[in-house]
C-alpha atoms as a PDB file:
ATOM      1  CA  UNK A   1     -22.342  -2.828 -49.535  1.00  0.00           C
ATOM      2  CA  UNK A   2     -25.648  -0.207 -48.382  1.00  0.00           C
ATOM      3  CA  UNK A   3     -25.374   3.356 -49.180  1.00  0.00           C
ATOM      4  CA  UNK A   4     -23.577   5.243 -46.118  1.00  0.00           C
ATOM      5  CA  UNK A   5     -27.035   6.942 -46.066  1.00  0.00           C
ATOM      6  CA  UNK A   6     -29.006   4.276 -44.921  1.00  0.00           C
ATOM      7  CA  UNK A   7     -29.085   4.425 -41.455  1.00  0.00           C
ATOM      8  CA  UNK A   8     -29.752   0.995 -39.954  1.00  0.00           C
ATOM      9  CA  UNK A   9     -33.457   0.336 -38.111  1.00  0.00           C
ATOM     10  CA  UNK A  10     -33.254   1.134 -34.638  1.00  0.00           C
ATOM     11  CA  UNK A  11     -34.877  -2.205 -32.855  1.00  0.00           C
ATOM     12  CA  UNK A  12     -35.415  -1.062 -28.786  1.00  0.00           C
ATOM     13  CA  UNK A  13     -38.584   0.957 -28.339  1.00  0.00           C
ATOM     14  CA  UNK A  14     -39.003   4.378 -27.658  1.00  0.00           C
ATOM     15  CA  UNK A  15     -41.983   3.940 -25.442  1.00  0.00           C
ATOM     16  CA  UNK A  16     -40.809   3.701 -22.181  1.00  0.00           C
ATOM     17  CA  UNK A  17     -43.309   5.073 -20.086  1.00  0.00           C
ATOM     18  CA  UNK A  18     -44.552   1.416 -19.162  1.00  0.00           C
ATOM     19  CA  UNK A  19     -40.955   0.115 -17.500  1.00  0.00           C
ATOM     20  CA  UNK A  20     -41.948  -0.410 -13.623  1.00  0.00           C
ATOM     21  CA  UNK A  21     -40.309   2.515 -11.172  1.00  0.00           C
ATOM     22  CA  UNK A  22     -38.104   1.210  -8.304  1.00  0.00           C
ATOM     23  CA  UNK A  23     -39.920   0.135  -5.542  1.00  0.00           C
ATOM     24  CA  UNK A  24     -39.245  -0.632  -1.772  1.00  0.00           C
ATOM     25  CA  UNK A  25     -39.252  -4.449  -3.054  1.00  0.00           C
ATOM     26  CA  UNK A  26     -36.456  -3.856  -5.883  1.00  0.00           C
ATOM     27  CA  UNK A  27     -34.333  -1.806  -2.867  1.00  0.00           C
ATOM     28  CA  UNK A  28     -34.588  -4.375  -0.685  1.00  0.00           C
ATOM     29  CA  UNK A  29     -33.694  -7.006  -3.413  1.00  0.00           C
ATOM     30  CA  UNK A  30     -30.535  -4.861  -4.258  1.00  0.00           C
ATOM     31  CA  UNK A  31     -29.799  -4.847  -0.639  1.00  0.00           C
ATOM     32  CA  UNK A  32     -29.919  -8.474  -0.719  1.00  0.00           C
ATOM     33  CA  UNK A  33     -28.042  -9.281  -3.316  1.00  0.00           C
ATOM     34  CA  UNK A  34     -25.125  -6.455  -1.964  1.00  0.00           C
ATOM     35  CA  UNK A  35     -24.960  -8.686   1.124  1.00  0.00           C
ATOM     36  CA  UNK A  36     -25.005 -11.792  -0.694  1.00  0.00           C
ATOM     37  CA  UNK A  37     -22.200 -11.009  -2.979  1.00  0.00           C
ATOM     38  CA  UNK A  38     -19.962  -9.694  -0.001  1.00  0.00           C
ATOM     39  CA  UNK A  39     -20.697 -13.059   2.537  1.00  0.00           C
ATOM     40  CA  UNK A  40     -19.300 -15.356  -0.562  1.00  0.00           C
ATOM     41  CA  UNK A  41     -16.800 -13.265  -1.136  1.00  0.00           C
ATOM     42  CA  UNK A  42     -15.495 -13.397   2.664  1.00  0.00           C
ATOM     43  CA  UNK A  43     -16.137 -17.364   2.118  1.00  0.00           C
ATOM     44  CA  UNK A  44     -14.167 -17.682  -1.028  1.00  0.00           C
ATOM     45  CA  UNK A  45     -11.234 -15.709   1.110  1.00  0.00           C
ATOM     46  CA  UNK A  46     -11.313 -18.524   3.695  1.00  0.00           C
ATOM     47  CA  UNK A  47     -12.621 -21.705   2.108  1.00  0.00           C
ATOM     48  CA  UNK A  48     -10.652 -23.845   4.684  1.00  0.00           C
ATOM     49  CA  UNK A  49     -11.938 -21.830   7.934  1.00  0.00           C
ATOM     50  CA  UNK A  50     -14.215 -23.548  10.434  1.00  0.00           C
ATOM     51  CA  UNK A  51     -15.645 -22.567  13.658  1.00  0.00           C
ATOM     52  CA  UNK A  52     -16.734 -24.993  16.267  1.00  0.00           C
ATOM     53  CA  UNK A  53     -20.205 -26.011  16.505  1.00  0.00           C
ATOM     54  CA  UNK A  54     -20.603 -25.004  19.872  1.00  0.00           C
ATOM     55  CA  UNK A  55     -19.893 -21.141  18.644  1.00  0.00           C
ATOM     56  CA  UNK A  56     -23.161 -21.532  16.878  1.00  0.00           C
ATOM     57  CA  UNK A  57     -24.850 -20.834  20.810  1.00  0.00           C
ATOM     58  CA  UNK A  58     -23.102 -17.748  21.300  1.00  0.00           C
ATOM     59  CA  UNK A  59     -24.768 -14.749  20.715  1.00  0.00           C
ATOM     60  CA  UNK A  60     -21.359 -13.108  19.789  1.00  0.00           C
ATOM     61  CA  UNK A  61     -21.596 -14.732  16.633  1.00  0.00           C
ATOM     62  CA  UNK A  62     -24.562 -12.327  15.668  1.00  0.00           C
ATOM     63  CA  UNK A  63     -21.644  -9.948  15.277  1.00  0.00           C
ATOM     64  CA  UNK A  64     -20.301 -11.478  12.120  1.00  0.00           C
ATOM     65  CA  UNK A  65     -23.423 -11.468  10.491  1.00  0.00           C
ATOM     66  CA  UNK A  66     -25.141  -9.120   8.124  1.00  0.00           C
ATOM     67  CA  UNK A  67     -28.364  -7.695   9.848  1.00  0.00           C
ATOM     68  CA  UNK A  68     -31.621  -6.380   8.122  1.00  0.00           C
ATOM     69  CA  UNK A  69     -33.970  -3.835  10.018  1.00  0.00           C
ATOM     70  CA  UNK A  70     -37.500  -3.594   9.255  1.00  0.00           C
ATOM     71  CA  UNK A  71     -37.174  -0.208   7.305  1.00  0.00           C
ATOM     72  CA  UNK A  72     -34.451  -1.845   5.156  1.00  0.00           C
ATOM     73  CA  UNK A  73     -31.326  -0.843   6.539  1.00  0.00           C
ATOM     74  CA  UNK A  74     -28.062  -2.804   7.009  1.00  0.00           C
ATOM     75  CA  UNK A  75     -26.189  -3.610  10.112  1.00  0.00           C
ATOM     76  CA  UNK A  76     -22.673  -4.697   9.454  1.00  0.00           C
ATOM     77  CA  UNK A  77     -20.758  -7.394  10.546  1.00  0.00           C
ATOM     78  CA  UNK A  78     -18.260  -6.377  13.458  1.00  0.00           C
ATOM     79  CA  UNK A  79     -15.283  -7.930  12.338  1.00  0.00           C
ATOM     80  CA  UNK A  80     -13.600  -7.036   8.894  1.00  0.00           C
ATOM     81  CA  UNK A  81     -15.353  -4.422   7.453  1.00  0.00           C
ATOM     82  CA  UNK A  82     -16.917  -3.348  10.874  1.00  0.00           C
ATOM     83  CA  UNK A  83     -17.156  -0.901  13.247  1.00  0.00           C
ATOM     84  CA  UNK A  84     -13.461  -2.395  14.069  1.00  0.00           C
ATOM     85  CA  UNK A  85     -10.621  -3.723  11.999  1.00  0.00           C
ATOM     86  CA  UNK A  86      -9.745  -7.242  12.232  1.00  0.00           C
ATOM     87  CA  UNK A  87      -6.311  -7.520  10.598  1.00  0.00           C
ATOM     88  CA  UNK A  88      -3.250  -9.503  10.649  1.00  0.00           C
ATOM     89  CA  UNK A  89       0.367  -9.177   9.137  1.00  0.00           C
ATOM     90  CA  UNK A  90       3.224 -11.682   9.210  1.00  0.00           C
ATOM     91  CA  UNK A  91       6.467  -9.962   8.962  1.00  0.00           C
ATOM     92  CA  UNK A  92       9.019 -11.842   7.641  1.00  0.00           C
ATOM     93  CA  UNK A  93      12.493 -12.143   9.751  1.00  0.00           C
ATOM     94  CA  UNK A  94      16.180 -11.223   7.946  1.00  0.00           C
ATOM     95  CA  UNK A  95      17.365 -14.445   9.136  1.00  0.00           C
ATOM     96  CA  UNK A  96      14.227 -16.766   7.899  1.00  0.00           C
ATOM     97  CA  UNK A  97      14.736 -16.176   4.240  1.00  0.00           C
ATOM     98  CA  UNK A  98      18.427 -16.504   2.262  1.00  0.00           C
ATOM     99  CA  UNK A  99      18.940 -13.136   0.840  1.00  0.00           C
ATOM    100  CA  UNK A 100      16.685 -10.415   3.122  1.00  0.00           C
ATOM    101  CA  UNK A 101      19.684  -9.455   5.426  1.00  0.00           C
ATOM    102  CA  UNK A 102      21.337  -8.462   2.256  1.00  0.00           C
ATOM    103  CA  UNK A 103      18.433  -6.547   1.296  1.00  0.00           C
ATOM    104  CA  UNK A 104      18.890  -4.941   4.753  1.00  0.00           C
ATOM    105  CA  UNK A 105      22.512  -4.377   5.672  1.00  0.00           C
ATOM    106  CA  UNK A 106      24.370  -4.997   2.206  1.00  0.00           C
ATOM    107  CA  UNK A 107      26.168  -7.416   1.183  1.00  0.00           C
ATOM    108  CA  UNK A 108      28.463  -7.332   3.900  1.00  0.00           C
ATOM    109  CA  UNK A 109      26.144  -6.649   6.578  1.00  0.00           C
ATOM    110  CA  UNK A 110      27.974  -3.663   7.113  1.00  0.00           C
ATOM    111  CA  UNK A 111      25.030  -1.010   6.298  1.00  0.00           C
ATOM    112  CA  UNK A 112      23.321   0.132   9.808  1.00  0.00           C
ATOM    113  CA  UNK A 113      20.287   0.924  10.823  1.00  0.00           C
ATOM    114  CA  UNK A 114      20.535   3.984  11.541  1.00  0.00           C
ATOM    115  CA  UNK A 115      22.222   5.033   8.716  1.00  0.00           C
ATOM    116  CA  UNK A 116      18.779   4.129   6.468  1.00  0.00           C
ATOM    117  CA  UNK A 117      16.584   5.645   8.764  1.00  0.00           C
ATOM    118  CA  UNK A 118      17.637   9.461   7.776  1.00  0.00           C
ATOM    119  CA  UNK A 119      16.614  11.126   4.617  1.00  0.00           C
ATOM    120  CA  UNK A 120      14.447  10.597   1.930  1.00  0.00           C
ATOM    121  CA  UNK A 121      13.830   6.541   2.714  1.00  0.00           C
ATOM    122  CA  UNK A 122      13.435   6.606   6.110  1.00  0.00           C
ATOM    123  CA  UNK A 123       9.844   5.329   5.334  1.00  0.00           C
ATOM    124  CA  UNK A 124      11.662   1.539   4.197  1.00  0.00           C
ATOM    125  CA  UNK A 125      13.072   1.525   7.867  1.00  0.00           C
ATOM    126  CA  UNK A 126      10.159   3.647   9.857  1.00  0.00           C
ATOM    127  CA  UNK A 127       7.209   1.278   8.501  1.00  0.00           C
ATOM    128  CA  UNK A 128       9.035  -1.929   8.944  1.00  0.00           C
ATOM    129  CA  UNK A 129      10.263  -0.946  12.790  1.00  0.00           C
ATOM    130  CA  UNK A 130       6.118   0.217  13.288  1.00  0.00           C
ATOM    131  CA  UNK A 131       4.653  -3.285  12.072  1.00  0.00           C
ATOM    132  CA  UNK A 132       7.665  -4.839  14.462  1.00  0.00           C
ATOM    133  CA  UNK A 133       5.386  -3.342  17.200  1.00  0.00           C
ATOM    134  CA  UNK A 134       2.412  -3.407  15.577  1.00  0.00           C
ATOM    135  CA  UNK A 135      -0.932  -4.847  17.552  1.00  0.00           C
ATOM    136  CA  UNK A 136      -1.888  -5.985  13.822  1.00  0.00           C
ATOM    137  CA  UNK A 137       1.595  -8.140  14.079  1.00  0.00           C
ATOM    138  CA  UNK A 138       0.873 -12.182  13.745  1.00  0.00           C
ATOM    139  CA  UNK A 139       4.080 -14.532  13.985  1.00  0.00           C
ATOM    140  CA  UNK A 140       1.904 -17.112  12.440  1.00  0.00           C
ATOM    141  CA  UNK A 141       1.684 -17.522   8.735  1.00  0.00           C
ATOM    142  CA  UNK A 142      -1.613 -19.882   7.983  1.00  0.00           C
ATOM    143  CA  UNK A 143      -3.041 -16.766   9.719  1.00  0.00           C
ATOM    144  CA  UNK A 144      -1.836 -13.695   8.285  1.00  0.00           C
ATOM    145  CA  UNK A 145      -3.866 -11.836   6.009  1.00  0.00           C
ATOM    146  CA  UNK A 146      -0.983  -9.934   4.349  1.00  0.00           C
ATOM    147  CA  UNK A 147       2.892 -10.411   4.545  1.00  0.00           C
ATOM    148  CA  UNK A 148       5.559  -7.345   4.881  1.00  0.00           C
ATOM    149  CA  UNK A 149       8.650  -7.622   3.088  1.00  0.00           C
ATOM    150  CA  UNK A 150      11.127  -5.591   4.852  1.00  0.00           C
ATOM    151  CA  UNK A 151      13.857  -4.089   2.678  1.00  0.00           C
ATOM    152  CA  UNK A 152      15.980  -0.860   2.904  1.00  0.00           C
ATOM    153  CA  UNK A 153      16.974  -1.569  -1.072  1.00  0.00           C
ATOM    154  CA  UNK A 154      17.560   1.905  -1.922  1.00  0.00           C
ATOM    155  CA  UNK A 155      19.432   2.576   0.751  1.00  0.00           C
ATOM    156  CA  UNK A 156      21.336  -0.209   0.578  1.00  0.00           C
ATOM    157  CA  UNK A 157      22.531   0.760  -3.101  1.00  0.00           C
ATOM    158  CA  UNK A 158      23.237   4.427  -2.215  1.00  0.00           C
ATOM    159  CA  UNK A 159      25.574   3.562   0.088  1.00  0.00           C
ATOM    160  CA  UNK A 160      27.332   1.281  -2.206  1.00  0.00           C
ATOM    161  CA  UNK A 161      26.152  -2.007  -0.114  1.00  0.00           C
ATOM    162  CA  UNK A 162      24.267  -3.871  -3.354  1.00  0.00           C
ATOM    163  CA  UNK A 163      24.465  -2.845  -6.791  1.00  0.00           C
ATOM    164  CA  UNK A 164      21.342  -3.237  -9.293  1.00  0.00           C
ATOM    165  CA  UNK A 165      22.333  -6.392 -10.110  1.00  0.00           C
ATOM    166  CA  UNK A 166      22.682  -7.778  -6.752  1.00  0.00           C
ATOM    167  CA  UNK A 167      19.358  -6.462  -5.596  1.00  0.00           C
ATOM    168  CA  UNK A 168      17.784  -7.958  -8.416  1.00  0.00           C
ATOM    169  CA  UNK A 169      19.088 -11.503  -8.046  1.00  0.00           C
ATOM    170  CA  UNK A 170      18.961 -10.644  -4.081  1.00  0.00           C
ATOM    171  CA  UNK A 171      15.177  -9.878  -4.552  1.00  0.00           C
ATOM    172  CA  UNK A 172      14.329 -12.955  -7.168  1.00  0.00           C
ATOM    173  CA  UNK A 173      16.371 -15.295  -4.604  1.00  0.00           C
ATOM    174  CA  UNK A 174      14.305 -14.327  -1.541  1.00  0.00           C
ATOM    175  CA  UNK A 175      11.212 -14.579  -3.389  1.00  0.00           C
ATOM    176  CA  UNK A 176      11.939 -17.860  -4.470  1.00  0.00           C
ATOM    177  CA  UNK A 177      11.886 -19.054  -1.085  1.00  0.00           C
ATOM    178  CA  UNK A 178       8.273 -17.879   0.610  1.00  0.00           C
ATOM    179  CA  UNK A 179       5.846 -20.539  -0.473  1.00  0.00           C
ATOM    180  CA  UNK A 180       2.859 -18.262   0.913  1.00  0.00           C
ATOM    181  CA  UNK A 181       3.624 -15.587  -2.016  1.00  0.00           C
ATOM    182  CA  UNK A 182       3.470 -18.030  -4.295  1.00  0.00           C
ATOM    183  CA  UNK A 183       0.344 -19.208  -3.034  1.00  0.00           C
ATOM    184  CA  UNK A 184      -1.042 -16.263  -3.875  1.00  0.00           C
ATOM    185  CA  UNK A 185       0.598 -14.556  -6.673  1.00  0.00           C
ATOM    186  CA  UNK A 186       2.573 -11.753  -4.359  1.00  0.00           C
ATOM    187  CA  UNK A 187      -1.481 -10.235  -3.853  1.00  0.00           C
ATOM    188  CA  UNK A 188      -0.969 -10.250   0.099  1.00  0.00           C
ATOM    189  CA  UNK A 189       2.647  -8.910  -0.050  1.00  0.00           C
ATOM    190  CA  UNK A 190       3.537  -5.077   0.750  1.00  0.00           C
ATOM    191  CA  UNK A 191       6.824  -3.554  -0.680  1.00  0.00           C
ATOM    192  CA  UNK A 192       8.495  -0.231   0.555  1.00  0.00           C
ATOM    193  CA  UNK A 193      10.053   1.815  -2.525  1.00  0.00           C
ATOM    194  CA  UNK A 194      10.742   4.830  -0.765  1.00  0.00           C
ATOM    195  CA  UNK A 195      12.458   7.111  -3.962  1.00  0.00           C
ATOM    196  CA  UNK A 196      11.533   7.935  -7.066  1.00  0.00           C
ATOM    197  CA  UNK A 197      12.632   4.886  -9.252  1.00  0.00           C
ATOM    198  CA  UNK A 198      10.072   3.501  -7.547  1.00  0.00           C
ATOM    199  CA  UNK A 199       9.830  -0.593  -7.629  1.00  0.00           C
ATOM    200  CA  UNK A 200      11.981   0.119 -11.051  1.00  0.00           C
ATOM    201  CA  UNK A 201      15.323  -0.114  -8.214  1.00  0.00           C
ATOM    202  CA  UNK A 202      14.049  -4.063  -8.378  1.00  0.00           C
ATOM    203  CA  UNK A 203      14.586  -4.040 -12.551  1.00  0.00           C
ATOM    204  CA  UNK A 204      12.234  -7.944 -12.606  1.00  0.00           C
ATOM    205  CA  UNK A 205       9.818  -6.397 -10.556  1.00  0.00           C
ATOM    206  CA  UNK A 206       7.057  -6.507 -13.724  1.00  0.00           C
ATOM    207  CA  UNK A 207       7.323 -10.227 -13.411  1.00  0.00           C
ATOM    208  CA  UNK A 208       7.726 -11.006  -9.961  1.00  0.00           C
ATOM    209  CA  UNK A 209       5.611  -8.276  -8.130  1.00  0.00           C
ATOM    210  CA  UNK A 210       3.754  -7.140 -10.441  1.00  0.00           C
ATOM    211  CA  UNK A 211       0.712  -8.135  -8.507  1.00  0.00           C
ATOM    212  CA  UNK A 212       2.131  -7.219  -5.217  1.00  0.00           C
ATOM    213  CA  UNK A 213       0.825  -3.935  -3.081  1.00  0.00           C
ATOM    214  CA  UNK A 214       3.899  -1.319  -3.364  1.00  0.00           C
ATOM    215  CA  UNK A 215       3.966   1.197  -0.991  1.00  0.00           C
ATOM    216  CA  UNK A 216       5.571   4.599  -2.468  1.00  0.00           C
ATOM    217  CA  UNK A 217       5.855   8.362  -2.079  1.00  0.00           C
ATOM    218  CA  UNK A 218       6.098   9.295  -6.089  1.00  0.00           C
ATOM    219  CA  UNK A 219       3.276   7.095  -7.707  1.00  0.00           C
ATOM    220  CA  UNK A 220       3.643   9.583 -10.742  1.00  0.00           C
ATOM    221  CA  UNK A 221       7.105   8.928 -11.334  1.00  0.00           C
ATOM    222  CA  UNK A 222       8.778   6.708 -13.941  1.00  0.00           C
ATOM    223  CA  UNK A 223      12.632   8.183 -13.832  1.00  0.00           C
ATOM    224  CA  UNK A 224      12.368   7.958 -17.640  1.00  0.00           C
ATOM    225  CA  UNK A 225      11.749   4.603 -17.223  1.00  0.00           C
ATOM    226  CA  UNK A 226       9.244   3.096 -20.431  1.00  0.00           C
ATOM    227  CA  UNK A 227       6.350   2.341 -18.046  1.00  0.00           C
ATOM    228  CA  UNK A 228       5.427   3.159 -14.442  1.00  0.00           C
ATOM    229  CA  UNK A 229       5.509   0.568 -11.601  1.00  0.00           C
ATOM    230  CA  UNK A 230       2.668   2.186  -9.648  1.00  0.00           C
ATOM    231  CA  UNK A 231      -1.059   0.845 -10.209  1.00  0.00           C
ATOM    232  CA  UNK A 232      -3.735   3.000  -8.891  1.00  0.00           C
ATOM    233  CA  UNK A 233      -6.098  -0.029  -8.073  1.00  0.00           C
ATOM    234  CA  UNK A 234      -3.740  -1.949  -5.555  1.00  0.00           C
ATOM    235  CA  UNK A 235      -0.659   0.601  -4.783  1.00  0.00           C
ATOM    236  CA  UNK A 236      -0.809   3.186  -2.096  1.00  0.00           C
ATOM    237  CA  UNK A 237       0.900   6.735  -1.835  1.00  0.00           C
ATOM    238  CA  UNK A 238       2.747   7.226   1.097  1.00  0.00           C
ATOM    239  CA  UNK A 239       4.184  10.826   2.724  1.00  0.00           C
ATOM    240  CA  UNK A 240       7.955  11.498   2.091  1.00  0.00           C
ATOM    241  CA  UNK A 241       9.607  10.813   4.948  1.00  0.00           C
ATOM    242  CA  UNK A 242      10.462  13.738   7.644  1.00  0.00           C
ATOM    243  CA  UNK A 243      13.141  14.038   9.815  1.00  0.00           C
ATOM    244  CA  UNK A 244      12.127  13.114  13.619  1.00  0.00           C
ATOM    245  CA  UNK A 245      14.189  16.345  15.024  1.00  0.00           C
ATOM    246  CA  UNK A 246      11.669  18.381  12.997  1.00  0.00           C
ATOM    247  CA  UNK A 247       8.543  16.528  14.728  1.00  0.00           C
ATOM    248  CA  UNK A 248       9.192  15.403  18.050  1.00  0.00           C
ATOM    249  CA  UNK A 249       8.232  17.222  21.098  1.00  0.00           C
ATOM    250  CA  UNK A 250      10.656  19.429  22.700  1.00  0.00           C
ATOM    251  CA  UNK A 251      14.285  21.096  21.177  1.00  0.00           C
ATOM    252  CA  UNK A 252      13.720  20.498  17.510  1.00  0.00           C
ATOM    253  CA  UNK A 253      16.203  21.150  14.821  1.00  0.00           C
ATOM    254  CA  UNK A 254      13.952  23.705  13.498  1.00  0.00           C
ATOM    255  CA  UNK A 255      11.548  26.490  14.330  1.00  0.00           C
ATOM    256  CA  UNK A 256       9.778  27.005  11.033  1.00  0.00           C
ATOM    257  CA  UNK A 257       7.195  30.038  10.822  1.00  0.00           C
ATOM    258  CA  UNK A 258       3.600  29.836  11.165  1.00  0.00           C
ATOM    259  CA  UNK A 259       1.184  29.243   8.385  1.00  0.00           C
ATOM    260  CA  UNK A 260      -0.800  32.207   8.802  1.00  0.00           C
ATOM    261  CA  UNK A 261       2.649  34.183   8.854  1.00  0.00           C
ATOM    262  CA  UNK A 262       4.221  33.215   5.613  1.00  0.00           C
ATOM    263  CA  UNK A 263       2.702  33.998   2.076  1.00  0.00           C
ATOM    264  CA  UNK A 264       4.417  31.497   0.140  1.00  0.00           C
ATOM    265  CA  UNK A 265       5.347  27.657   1.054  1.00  0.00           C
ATOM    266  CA  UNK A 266       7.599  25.279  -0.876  1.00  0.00           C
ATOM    267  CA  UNK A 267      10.120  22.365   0.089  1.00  0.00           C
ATOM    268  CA  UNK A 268      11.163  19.613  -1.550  1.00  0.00           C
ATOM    269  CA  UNK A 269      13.234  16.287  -0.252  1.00  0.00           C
ATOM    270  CA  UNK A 270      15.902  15.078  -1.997  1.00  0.00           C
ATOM    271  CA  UNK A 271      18.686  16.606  -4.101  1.00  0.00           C
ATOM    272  CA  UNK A 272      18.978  19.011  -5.911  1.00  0.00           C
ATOM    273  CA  UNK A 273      20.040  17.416  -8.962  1.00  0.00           C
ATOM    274  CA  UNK A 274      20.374  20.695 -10.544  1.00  0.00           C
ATOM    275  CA  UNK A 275      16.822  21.202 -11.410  1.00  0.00           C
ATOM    276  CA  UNK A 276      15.933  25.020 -11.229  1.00  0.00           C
ATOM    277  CA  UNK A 277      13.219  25.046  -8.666  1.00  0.00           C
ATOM    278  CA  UNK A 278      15.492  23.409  -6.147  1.00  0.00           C
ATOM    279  CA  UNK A 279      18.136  25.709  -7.093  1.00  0.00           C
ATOM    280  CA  UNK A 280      15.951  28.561  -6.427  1.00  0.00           C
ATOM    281  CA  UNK A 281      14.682  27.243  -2.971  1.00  0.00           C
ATOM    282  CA  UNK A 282      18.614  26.440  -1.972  1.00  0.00           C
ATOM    283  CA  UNK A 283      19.334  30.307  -2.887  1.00  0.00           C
ATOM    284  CA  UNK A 284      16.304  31.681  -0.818  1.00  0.00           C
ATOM    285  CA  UNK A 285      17.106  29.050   2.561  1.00  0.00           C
ATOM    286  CA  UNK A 286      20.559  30.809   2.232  1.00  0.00           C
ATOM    287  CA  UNK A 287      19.335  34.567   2.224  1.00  0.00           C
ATOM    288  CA  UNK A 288      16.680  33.852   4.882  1.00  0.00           C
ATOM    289  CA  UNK A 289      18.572  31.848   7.315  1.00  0.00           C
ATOM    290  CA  UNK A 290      16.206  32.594  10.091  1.00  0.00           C
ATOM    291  CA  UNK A 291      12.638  32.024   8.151  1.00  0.00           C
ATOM    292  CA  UNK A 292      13.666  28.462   6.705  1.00  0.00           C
END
């Protein structure tokens, strides 16, 4: 073994003043391969798609294609990544898969609509009834570019309609079934887990959506779970849900102050579960009826 105080011989030159500066040429080049790299990628995402020949005469096909200007610059194609959003989502129907209208209504089919729609996972219900009516909304599969799972799971269980059993062998069941998440790993499929356990309320959901895009209002939360079901890189925060009487126009079911008028502002959704700062809040609401 060498002495710890031989420092090993440093091989890369210190003389650097003779590496060539970045010129137009190496911009451009970059530019180049930028737009390269994108086109294949869009290719690799639809190996299978074709266009008829006769598009190839258009001149609305120039909008699908990366454009260089003379100074360098990049126009972008129009559809995709555009100056508009081309974007379709397939979402799936309680009756076409064995086990969603459980998901949705319990396992009785007792559990209403209306009933998940107030409260902290409204979102599960609000989202699903938006992509219903959505102009993004395909009813064809081979076109879709990602696939909604509608579920009002937590809701579901709160209200006594599936216990966690039952919405984890609901969950693996319907899964099982949908040859298009297979096909792609659950990558293209959004799930709603509107509460704090997060997609933890689905206890297999490390090995069967692990890979899926979860849609949740407490990415930070674990409910002393051992690891965290949120992934920064493909999961998306979404607002706590609000009740509509406070938003909608006309009589609401509450008046609350100005900004500019109040000098402190807290809430919180939920229960209390006896943790202080919720306490507190409950104890203020009651001594200032009129300013909550």
């Amino acid at each position: 073994m060498g002495s710890p105080n031989n420092k090993p011989t440093r091989i890369f030159s210190l003389h650097h003043h003779n590496t060539p500066s970045c010129t137009r040429s190496h911009q451009i080049g970059a530019l180049l391969l930028v737009a390269s790299t994108f086109l294949l990628t869009r290719l690799f995402d639809h190996p299978f798609s074709t266009c008829p020949p006769s598009s190839l005469n258009h001149d609305h096909t120039s909008q699908n294609v990366v454009h260089f200007s003379d100074d360098g610059s990049i126009s972008w194609p129009q559809m995709g990544y555009g100056t508009h959003l081309s974007l379709k989502i397939y979402v799936y129907e309680e009756d076409e898969i064995d086990g969603l209208k459980e998901l949705l209504r319990g396992r009785e089919g007792k559990i209403s609509v209306d009933a998940c729609v107030k409260g902290q996972w409204g979102t599960q219900v609000k989202i699903h009834k938006l992509l219903l009516q959505s102009r993004f909304r395909t009813r064809k599969k081979e076109e879709a570019n990602l696939f909604f799972v509608p579920a009002y799971a937590k809701c579901v269980r709160m209200m006594g309609g599936l216990n966690d059993k039952e919405i984890n062998h609901t969950y693996v069941k319907a899964l099982s079934q949908m040859p298009y998440f297979r096909r792609s790993g659950g990558r293209d499929h959004i799930f709603v887990f509107p509460s704090g356990a997060g997609a933890h309320l689905f206890r297999s959901w490390a090995t069967y959506i692990n890979r899926s895009i979860i849609l949740t209002p407490e990415g930070d939360r674990t409910d002393k779970k051992d690891t965290s079901s949120f992934n920064t890189w493909k999961d998306i925060i979404i607002p706590g849900n609000v009740e509509d009487g406070m938003t909608k126009r006309g009589a609401a079911m509450a008046q609350p102050l100005p900004l500019s008028k109040r000098k402190y502002l807290a809430n919180y959704l939920g229960r209390a579960q006896g943790k202080v700062g919720r306490l507190k809040l409950i104890e203020l609401a009651k001594q200032y009826p009129d300013k909550s």
